[in-house]
PDB file of N, CA and C in Angstrom:
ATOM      1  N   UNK A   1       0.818  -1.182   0.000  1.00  0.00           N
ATOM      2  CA  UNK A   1       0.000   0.000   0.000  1.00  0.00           C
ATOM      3  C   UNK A   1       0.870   1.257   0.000  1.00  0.00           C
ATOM      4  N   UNK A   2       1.925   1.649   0.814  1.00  0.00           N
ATOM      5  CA  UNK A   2       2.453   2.712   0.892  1.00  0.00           C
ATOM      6  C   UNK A   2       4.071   2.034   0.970  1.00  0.00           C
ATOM      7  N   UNK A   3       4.839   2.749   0.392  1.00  0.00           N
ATOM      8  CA  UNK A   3       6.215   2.499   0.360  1.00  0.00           C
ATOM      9  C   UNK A   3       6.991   3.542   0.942  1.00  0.00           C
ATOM     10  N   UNK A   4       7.933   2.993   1.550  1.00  0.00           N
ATOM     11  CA  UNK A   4       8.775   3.990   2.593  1.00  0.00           C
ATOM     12  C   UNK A   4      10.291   3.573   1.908  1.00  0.00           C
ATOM     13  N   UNK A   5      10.808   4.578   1.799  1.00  0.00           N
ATOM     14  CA  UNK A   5      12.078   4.121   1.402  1.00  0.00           C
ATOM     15  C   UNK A   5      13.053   3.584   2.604  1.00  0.00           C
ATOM     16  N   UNK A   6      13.933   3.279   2.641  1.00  0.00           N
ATOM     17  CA  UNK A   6      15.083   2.587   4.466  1.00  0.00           C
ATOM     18  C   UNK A   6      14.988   3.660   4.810  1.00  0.00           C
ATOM     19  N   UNK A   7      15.249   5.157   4.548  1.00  0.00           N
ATOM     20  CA  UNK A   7      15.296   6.273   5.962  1.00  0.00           C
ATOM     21  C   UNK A   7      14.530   6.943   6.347  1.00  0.00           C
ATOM     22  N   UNK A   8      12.744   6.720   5.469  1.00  0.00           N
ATOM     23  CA  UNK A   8      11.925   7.211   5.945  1.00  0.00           C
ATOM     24  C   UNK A   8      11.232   5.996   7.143  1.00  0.00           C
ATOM     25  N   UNK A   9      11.684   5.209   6.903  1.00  0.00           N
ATOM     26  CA  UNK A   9      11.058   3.689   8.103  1.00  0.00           C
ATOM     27  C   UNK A   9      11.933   4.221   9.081  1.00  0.00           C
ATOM     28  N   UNK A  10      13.722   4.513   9.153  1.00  0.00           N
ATOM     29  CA  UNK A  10      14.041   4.676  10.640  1.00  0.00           C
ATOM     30  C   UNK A  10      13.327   6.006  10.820  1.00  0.00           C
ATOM     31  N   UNK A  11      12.922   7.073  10.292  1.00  0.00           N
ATOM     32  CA  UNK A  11      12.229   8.414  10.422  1.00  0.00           C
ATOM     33  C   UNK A  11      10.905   8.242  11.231  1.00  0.00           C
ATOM     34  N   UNK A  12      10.814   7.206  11.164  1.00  0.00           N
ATOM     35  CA  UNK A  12       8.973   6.862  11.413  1.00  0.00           C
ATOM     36  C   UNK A  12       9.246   6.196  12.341  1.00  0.00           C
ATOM     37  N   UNK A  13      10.028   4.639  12.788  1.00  0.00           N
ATOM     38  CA  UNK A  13      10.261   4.211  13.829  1.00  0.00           C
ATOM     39  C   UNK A  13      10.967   5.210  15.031  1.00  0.00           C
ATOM     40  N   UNK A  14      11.512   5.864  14.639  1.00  0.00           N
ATOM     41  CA  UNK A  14      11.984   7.264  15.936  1.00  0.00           C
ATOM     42  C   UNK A  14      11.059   7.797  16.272  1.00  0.00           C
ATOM     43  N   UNK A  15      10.161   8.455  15.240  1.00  0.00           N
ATOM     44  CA  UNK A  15       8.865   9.184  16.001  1.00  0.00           C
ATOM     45  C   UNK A  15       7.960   8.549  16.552  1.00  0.00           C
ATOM     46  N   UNK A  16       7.862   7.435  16.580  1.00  0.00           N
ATOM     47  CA  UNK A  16       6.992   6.342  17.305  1.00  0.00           C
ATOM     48  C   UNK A  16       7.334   5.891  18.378  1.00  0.00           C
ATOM     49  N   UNK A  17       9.031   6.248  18.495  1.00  0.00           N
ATOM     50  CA  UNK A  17       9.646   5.750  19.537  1.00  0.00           C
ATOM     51  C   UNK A  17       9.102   7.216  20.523  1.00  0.00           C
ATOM     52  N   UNK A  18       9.649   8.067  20.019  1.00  0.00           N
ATOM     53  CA  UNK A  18       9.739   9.444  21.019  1.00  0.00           C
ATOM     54  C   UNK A  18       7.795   9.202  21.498  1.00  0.00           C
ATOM     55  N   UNK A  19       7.161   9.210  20.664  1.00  0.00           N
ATOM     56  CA  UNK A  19       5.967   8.985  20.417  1.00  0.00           C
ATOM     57  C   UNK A  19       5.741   7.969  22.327  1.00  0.00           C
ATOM     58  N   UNK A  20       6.406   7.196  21.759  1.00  0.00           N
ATOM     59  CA  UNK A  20       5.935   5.685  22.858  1.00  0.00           C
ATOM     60  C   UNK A  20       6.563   6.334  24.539  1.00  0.00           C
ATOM     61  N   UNK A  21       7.758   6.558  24.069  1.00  0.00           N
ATOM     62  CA  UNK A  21       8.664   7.201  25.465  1.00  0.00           C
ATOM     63  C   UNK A  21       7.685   8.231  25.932  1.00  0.00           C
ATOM     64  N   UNK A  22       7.387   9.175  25.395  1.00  0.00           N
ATOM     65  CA  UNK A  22       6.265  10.540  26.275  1.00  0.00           C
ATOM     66  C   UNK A  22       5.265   9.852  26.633  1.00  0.00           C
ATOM     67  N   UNK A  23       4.419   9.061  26.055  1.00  0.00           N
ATOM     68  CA  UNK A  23       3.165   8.847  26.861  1.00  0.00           C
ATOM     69  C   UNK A  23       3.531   7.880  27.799  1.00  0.00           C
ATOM     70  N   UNK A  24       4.390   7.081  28.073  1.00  0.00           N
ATOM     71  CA  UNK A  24       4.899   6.566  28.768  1.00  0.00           C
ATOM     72  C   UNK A  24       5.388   7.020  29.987  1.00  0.00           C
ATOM     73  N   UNK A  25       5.644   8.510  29.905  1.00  0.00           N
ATOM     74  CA  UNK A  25       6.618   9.336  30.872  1.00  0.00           C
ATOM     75  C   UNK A  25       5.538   9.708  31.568  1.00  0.00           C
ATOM     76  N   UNK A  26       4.592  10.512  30.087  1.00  0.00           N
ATOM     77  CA  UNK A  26       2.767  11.260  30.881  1.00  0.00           C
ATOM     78  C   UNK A  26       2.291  10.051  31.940  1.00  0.00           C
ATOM     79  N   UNK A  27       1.889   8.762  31.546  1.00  0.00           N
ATOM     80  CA  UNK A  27       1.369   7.849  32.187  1.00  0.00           C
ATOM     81  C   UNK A  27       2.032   7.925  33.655  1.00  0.00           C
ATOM     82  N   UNK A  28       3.110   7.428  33.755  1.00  0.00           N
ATOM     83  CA  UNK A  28       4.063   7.454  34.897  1.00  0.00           C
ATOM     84  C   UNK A  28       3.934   8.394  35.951  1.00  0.00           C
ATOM     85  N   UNK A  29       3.785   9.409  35.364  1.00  0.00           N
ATOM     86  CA  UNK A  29       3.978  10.419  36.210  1.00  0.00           C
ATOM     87  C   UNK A  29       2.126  11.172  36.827  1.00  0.00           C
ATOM     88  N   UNK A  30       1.599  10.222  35.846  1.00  0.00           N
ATOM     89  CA  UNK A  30      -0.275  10.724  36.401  1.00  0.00           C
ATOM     90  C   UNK A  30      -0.059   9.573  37.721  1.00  0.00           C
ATOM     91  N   UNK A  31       0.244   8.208  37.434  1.00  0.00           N
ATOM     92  CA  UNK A  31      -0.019   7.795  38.291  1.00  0.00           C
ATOM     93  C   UNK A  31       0.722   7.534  39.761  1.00  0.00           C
ATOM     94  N   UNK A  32       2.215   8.176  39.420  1.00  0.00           N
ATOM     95  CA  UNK A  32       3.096   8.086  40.531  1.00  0.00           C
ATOM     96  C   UNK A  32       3.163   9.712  40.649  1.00  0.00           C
ATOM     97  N   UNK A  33       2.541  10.706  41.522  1.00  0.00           N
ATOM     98  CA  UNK A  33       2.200  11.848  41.721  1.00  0.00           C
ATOM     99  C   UNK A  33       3.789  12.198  42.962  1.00  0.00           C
ATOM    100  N   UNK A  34       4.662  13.793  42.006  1.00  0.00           N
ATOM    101  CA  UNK A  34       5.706  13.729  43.020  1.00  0.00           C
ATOM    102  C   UNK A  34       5.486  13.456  44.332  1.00  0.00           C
ATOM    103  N   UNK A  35       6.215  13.620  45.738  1.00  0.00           N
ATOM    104  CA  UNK A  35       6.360  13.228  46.590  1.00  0.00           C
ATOM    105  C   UNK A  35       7.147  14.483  46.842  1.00  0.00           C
ATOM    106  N   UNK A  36       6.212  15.423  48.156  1.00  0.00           N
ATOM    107  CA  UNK A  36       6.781  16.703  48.130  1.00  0.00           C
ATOM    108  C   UNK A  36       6.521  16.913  49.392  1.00  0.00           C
ATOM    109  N   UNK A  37       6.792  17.932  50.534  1.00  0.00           N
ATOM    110  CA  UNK A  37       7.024  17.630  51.959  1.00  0.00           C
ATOM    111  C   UNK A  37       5.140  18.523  52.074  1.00  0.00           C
ATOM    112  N   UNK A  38       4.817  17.528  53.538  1.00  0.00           N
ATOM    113  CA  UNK A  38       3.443  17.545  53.763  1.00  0.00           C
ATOM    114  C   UNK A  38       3.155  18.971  54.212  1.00  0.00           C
ATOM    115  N   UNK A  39       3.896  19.840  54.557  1.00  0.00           N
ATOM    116  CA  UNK A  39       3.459  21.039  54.695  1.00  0.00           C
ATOM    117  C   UNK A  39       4.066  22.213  53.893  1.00  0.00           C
ATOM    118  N   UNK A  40       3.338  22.854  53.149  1.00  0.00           N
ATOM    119  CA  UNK A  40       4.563  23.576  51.897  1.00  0.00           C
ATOM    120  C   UNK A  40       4.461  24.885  52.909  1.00  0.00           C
ATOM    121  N   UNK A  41       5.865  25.323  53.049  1.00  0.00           N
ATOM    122  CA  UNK A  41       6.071  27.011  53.370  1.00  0.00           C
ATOM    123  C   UNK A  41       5.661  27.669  52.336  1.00  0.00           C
ATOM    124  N   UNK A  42       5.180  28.958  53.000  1.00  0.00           N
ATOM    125  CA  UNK A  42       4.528  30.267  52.047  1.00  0.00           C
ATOM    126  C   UNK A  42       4.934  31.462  52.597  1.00  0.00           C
ATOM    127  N   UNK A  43       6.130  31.596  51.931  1.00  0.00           N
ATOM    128  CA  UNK A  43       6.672  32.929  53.124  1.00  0.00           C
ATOM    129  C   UNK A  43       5.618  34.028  52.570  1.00  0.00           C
ATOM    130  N   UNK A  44       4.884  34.245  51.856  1.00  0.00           N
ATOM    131  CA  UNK A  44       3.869  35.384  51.863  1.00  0.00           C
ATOM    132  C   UNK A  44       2.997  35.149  53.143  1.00  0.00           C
ATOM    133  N   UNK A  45       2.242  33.968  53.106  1.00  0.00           N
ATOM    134  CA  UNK A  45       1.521  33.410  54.492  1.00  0.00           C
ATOM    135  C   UNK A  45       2.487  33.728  55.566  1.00  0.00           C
ATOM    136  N   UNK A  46       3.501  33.374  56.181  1.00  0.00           N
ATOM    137  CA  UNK A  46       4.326  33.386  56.979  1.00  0.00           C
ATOM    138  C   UNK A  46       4.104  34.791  57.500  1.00  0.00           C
ATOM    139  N   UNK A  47       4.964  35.694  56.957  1.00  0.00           N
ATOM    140  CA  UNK A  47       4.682  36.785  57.204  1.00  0.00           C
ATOM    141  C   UNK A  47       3.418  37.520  57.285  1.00  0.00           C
ATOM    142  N   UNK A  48       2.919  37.142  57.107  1.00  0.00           N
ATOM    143  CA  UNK A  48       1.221  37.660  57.300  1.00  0.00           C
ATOM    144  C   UNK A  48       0.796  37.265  58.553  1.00  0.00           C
ATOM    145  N   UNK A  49       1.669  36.294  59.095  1.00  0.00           N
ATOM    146  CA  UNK A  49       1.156  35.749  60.661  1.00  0.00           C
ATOM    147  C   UNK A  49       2.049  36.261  61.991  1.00  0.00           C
ATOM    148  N   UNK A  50       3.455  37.058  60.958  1.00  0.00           N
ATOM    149  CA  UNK A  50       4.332  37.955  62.528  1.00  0.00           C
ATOM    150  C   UNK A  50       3.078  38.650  63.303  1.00  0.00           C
ATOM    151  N   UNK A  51       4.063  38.843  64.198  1.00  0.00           N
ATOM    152  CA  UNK A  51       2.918  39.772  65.156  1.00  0.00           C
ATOM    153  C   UNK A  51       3.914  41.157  64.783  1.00  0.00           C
ATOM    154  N   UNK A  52       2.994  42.411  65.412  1.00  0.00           N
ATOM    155  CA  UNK A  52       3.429  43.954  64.811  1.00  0.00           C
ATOM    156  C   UNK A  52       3.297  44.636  66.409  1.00  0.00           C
ATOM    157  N   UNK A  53       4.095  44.983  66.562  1.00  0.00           N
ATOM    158  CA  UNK A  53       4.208  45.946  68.118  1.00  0.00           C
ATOM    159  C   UNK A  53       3.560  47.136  67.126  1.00  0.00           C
ATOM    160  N   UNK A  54       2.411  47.396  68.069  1.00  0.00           N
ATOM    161  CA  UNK A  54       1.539  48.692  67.952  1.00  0.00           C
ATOM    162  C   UNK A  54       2.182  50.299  68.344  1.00  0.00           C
ATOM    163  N   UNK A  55       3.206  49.563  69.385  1.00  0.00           N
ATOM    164  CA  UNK A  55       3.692  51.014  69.823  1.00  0.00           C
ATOM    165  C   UNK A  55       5.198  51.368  69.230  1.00  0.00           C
ATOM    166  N   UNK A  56       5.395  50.555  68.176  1.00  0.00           N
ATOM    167  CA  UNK A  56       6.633  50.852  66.968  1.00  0.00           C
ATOM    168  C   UNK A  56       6.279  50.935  66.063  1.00  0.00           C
ATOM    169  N   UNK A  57       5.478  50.156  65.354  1.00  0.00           N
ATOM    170  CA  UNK A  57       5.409  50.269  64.327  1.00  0.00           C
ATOM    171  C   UNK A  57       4.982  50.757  63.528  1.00  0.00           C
ATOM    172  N   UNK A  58       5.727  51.408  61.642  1.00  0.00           N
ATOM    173  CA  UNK A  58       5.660  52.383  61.320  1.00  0.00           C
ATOM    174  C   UNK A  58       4.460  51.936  60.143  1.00  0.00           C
ATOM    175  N   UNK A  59       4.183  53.118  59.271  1.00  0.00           N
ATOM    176  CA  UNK A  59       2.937  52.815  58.721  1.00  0.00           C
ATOM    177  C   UNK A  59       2.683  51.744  57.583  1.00  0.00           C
ATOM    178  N   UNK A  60       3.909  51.305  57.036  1.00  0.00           N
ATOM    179  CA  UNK A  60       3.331  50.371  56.306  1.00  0.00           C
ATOM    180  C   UNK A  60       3.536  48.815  57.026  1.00  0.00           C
ATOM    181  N   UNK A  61       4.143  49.149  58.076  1.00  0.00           N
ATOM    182  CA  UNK A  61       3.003  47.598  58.889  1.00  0.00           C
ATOM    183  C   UNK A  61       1.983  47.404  59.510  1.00  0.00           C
ATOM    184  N   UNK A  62       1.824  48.623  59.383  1.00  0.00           N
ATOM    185  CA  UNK A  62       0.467  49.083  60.055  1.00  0.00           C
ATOM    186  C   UNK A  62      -0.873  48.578  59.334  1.00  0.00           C
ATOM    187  N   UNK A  63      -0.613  48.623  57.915  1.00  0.00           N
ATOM    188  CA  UNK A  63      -1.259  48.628  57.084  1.00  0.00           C
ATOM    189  C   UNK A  63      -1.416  47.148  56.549  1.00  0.00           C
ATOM    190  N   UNK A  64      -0.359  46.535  57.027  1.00  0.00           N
ATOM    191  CA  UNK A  64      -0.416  44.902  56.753  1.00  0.00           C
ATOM    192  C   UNK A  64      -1.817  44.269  57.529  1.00  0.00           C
ATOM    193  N   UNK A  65      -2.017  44.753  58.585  1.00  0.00           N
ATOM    194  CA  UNK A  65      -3.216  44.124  59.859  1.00  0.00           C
ATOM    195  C   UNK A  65      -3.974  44.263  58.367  1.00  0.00           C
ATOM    196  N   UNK A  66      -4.977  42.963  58.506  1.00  0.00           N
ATOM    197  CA  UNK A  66      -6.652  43.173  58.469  1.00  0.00           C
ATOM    198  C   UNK A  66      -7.572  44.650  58.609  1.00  0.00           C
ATOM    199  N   UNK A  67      -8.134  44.995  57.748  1.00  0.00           N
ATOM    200  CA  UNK A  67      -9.297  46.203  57.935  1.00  0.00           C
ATOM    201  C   UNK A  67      -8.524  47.221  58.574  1.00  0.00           C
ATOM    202  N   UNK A  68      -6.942  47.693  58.512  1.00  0.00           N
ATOM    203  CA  UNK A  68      -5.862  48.756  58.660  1.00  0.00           C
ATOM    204  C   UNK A  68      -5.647  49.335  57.558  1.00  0.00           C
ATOM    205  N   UNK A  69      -6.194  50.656  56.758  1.00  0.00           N
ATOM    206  CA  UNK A  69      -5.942  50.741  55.441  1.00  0.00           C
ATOM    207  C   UNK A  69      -4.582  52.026  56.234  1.00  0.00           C
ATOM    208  N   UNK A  70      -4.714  52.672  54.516  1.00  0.00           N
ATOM    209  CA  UNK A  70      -3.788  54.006  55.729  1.00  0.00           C
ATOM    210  C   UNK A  70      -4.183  54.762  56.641  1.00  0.00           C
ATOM    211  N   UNK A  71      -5.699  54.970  55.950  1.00  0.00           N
ATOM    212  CA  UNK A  71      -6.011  56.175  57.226  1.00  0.00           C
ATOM    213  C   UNK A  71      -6.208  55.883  58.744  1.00  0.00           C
ATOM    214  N   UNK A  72      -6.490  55.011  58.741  1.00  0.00           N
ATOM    215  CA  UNK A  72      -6.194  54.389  59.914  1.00  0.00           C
ATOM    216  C   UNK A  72      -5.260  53.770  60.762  1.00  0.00           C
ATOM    217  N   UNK A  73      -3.863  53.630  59.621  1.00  0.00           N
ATOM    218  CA  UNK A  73      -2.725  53.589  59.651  1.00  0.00           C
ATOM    219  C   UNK A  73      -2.022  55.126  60.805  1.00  0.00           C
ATOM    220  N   UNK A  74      -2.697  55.841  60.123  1.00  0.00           N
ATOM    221  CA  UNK A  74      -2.162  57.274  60.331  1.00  0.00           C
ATOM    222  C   UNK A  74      -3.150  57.576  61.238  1.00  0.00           C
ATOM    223  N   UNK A  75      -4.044  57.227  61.931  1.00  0.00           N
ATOM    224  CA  UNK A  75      -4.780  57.690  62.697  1.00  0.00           C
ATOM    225  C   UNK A  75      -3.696  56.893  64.336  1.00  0.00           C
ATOM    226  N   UNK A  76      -3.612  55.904  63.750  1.00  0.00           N
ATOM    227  CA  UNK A  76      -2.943  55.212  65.081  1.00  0.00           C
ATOM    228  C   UNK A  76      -1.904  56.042  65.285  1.00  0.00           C
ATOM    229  N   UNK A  77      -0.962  56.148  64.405  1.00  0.00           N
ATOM    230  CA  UNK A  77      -0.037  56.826  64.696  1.00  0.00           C
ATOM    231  C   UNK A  77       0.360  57.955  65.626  1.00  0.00           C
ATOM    232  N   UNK A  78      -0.726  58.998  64.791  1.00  0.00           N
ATOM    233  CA  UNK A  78      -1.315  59.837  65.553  1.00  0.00           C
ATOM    234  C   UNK A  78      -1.827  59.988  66.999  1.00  0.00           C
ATOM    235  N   UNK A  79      -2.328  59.258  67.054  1.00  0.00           N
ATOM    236  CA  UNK A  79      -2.915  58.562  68.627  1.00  0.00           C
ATOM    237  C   UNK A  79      -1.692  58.427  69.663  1.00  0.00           C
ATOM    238  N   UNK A  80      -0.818  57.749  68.554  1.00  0.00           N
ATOM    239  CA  UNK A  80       0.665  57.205  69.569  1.00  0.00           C
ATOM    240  C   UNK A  80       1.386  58.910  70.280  1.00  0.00           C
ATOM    241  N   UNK A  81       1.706  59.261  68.816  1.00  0.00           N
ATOM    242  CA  UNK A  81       1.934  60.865  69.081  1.00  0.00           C
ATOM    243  C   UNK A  81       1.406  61.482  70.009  1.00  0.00           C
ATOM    244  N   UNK A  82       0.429  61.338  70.357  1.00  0.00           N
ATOM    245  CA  UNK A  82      -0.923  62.148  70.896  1.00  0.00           C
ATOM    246  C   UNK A  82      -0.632  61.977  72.399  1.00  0.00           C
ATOM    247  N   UNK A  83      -0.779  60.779  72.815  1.00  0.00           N
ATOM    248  CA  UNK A  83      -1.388  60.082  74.058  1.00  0.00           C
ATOM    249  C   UNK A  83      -0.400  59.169  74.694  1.00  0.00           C
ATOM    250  N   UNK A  84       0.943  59.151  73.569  1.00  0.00           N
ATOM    251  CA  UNK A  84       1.854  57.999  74.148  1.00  0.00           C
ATOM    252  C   UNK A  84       1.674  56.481  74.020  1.00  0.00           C
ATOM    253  N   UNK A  85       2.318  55.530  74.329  1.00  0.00           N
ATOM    254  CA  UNK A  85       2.397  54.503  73.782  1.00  0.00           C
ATOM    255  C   UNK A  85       1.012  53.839  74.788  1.00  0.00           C
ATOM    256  N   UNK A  86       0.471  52.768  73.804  1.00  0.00           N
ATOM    257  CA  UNK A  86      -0.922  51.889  74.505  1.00  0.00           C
ATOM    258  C   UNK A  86      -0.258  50.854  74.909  1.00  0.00           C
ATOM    259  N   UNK A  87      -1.440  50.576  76.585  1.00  0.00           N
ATOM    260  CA  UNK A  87      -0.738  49.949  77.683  1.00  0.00           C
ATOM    261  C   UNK A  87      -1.425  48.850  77.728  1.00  0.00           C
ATOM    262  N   UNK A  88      -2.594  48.782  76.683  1.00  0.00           N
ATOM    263  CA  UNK A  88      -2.852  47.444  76.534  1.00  0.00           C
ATOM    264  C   UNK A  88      -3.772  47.459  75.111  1.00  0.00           C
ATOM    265  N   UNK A  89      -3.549  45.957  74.448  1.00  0.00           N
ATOM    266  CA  UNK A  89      -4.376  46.334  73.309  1.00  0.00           C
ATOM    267  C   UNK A  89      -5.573  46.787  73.025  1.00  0.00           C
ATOM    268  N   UNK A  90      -6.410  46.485  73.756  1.00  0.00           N
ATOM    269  CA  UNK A  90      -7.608  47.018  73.701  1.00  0.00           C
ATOM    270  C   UNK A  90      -7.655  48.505  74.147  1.00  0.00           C
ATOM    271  N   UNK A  91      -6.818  49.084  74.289  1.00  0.00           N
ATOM    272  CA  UNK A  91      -7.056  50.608  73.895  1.00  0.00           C
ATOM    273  C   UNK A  91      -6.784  50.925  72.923  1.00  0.00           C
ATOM    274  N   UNK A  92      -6.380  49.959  71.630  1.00  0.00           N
ATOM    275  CA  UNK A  92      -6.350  50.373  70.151  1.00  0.00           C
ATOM    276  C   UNK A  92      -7.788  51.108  70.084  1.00  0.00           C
ATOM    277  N   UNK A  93      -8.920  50.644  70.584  1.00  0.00           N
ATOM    278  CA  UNK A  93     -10.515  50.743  69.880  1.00  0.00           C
ATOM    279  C   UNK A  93     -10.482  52.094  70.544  1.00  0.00           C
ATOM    280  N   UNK A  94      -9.789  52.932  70.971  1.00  0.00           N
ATOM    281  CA  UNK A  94     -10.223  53.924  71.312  1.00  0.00           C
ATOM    282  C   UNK A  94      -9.018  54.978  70.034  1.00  0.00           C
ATOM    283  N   UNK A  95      -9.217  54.458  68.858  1.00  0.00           N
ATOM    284  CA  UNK A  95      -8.503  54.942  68.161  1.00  0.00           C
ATOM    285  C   UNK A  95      -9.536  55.312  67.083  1.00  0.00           C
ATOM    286  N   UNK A  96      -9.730  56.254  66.478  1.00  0.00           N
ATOM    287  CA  UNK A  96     -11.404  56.705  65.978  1.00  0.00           C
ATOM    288  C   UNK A  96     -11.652  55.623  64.477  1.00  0.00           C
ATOM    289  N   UNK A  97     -12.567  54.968  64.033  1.00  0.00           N
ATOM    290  CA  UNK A  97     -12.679  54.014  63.161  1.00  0.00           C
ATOM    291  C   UNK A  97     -12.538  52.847  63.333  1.00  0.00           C
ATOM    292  N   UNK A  98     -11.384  52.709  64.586  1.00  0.00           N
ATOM    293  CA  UNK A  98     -11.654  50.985  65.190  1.00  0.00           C
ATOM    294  C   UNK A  98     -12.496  50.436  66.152  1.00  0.00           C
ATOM    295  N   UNK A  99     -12.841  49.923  65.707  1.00  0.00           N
ATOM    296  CA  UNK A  99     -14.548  49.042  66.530  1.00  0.00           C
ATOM    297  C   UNK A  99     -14.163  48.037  66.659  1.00  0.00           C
ATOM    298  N   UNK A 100     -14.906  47.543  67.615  1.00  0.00           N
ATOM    299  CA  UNK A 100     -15.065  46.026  68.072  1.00  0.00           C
ATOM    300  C   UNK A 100     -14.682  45.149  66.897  1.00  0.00           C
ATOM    301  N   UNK A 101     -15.188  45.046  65.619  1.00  0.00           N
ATOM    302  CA  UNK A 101     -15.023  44.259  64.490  1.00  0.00           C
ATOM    303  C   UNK A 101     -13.530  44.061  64.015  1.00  0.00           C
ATOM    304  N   UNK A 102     -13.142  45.419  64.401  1.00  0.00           N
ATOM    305  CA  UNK A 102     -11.886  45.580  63.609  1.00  0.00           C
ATOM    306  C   UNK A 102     -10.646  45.124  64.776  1.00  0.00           C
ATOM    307  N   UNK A 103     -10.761  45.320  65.689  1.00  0.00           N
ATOM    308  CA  UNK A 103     -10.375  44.833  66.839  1.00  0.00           C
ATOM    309  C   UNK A 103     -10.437  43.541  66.713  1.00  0.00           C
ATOM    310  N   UNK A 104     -11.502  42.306  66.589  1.00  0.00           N
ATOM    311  CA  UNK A 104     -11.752  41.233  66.900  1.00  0.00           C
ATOM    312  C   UNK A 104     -10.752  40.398  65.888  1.00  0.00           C
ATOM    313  N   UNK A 105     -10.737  41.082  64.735  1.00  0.00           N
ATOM    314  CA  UNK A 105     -10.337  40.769  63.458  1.00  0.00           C
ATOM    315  C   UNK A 105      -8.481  40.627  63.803  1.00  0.00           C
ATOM    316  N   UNK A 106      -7.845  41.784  64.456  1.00  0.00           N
ATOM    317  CA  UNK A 106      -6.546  41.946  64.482  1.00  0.00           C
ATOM    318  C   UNK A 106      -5.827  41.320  65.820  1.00  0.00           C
ATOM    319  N   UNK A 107      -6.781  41.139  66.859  1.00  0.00           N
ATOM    320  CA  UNK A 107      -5.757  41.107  68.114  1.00  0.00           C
ATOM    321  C   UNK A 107      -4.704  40.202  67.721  1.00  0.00           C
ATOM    322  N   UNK A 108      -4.939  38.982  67.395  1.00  0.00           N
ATOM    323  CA  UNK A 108      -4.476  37.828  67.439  1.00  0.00           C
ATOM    324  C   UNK A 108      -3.117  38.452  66.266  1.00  0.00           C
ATOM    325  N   UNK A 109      -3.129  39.329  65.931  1.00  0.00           N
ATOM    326  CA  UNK A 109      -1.729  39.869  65.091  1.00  0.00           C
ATOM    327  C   UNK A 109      -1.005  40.602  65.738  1.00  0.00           C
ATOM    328  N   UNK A 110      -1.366  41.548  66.604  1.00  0.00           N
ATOM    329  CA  UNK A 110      -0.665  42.883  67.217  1.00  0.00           C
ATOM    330  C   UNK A 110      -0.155  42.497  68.818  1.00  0.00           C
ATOM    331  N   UNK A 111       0.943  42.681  69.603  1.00  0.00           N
ATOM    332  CA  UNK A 111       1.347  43.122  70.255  1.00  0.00           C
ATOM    333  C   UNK A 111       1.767  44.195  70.674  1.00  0.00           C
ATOM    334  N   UNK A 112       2.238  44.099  72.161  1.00  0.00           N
ATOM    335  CA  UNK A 112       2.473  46.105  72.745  1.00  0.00           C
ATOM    336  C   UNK A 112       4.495  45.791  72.916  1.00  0.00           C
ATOM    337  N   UNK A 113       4.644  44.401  72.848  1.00  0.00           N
ATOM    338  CA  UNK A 113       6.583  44.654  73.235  1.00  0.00           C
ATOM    339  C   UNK A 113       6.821  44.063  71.935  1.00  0.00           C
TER     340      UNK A 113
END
């Protein structure tokens, strides 16, 4: 039916080969899934979980907390300026815009040392 001359047959047996080797490799590797350590680090996550001394820190970590944009960034600040350093966290909420919500949301991030 079709005639191949000798170097189009090894031409064709190679691509059948490469052909056979990849799905072979695909197969292999669907069913033997790497083996990678059970908890992956995320230093973006990581850092999102330091804690932030309230009575240092400057405004763009301020701004890292939850529901801390700037202005409120700069309101704390202000506050610090104002009134001196807070002697416990929950006198953040007496910082104008932070409420209970926003409070509830951050403690578990912020420290005072």
């Amino acid at each position: 039916m079709f005639k191949f001359t000798k170097e189009e047959k090894i031409v064709l047996i190679f691509l059948l080969g490469c052909l056979f080797i990849g799905l072979a490799g695909f197969y292999y590797k669907k069913v033997n899934p790497p083996v990678g350590p059970a908890i992956e680090f995320n230093k973006k996550k990581a850092e999102s979980l330091k804690k932030i001394n309230i009575n240092e820190a400057g405004w763009s970590d301020l701004v890292e907390l939850d529901r801390i944009g700037p202005v409120l960034a700069e309101r704390i600040i202000d506050y610090r300026a104002k009134y001196g350093p807070f002697e416990k966290k929950e006198s953040l909420k007496n910082v104008k815009g932070i409420g209970d919500k926003t409070y509830e949301k951050i403690k578990g991030r912020i420290t005072l040392e």
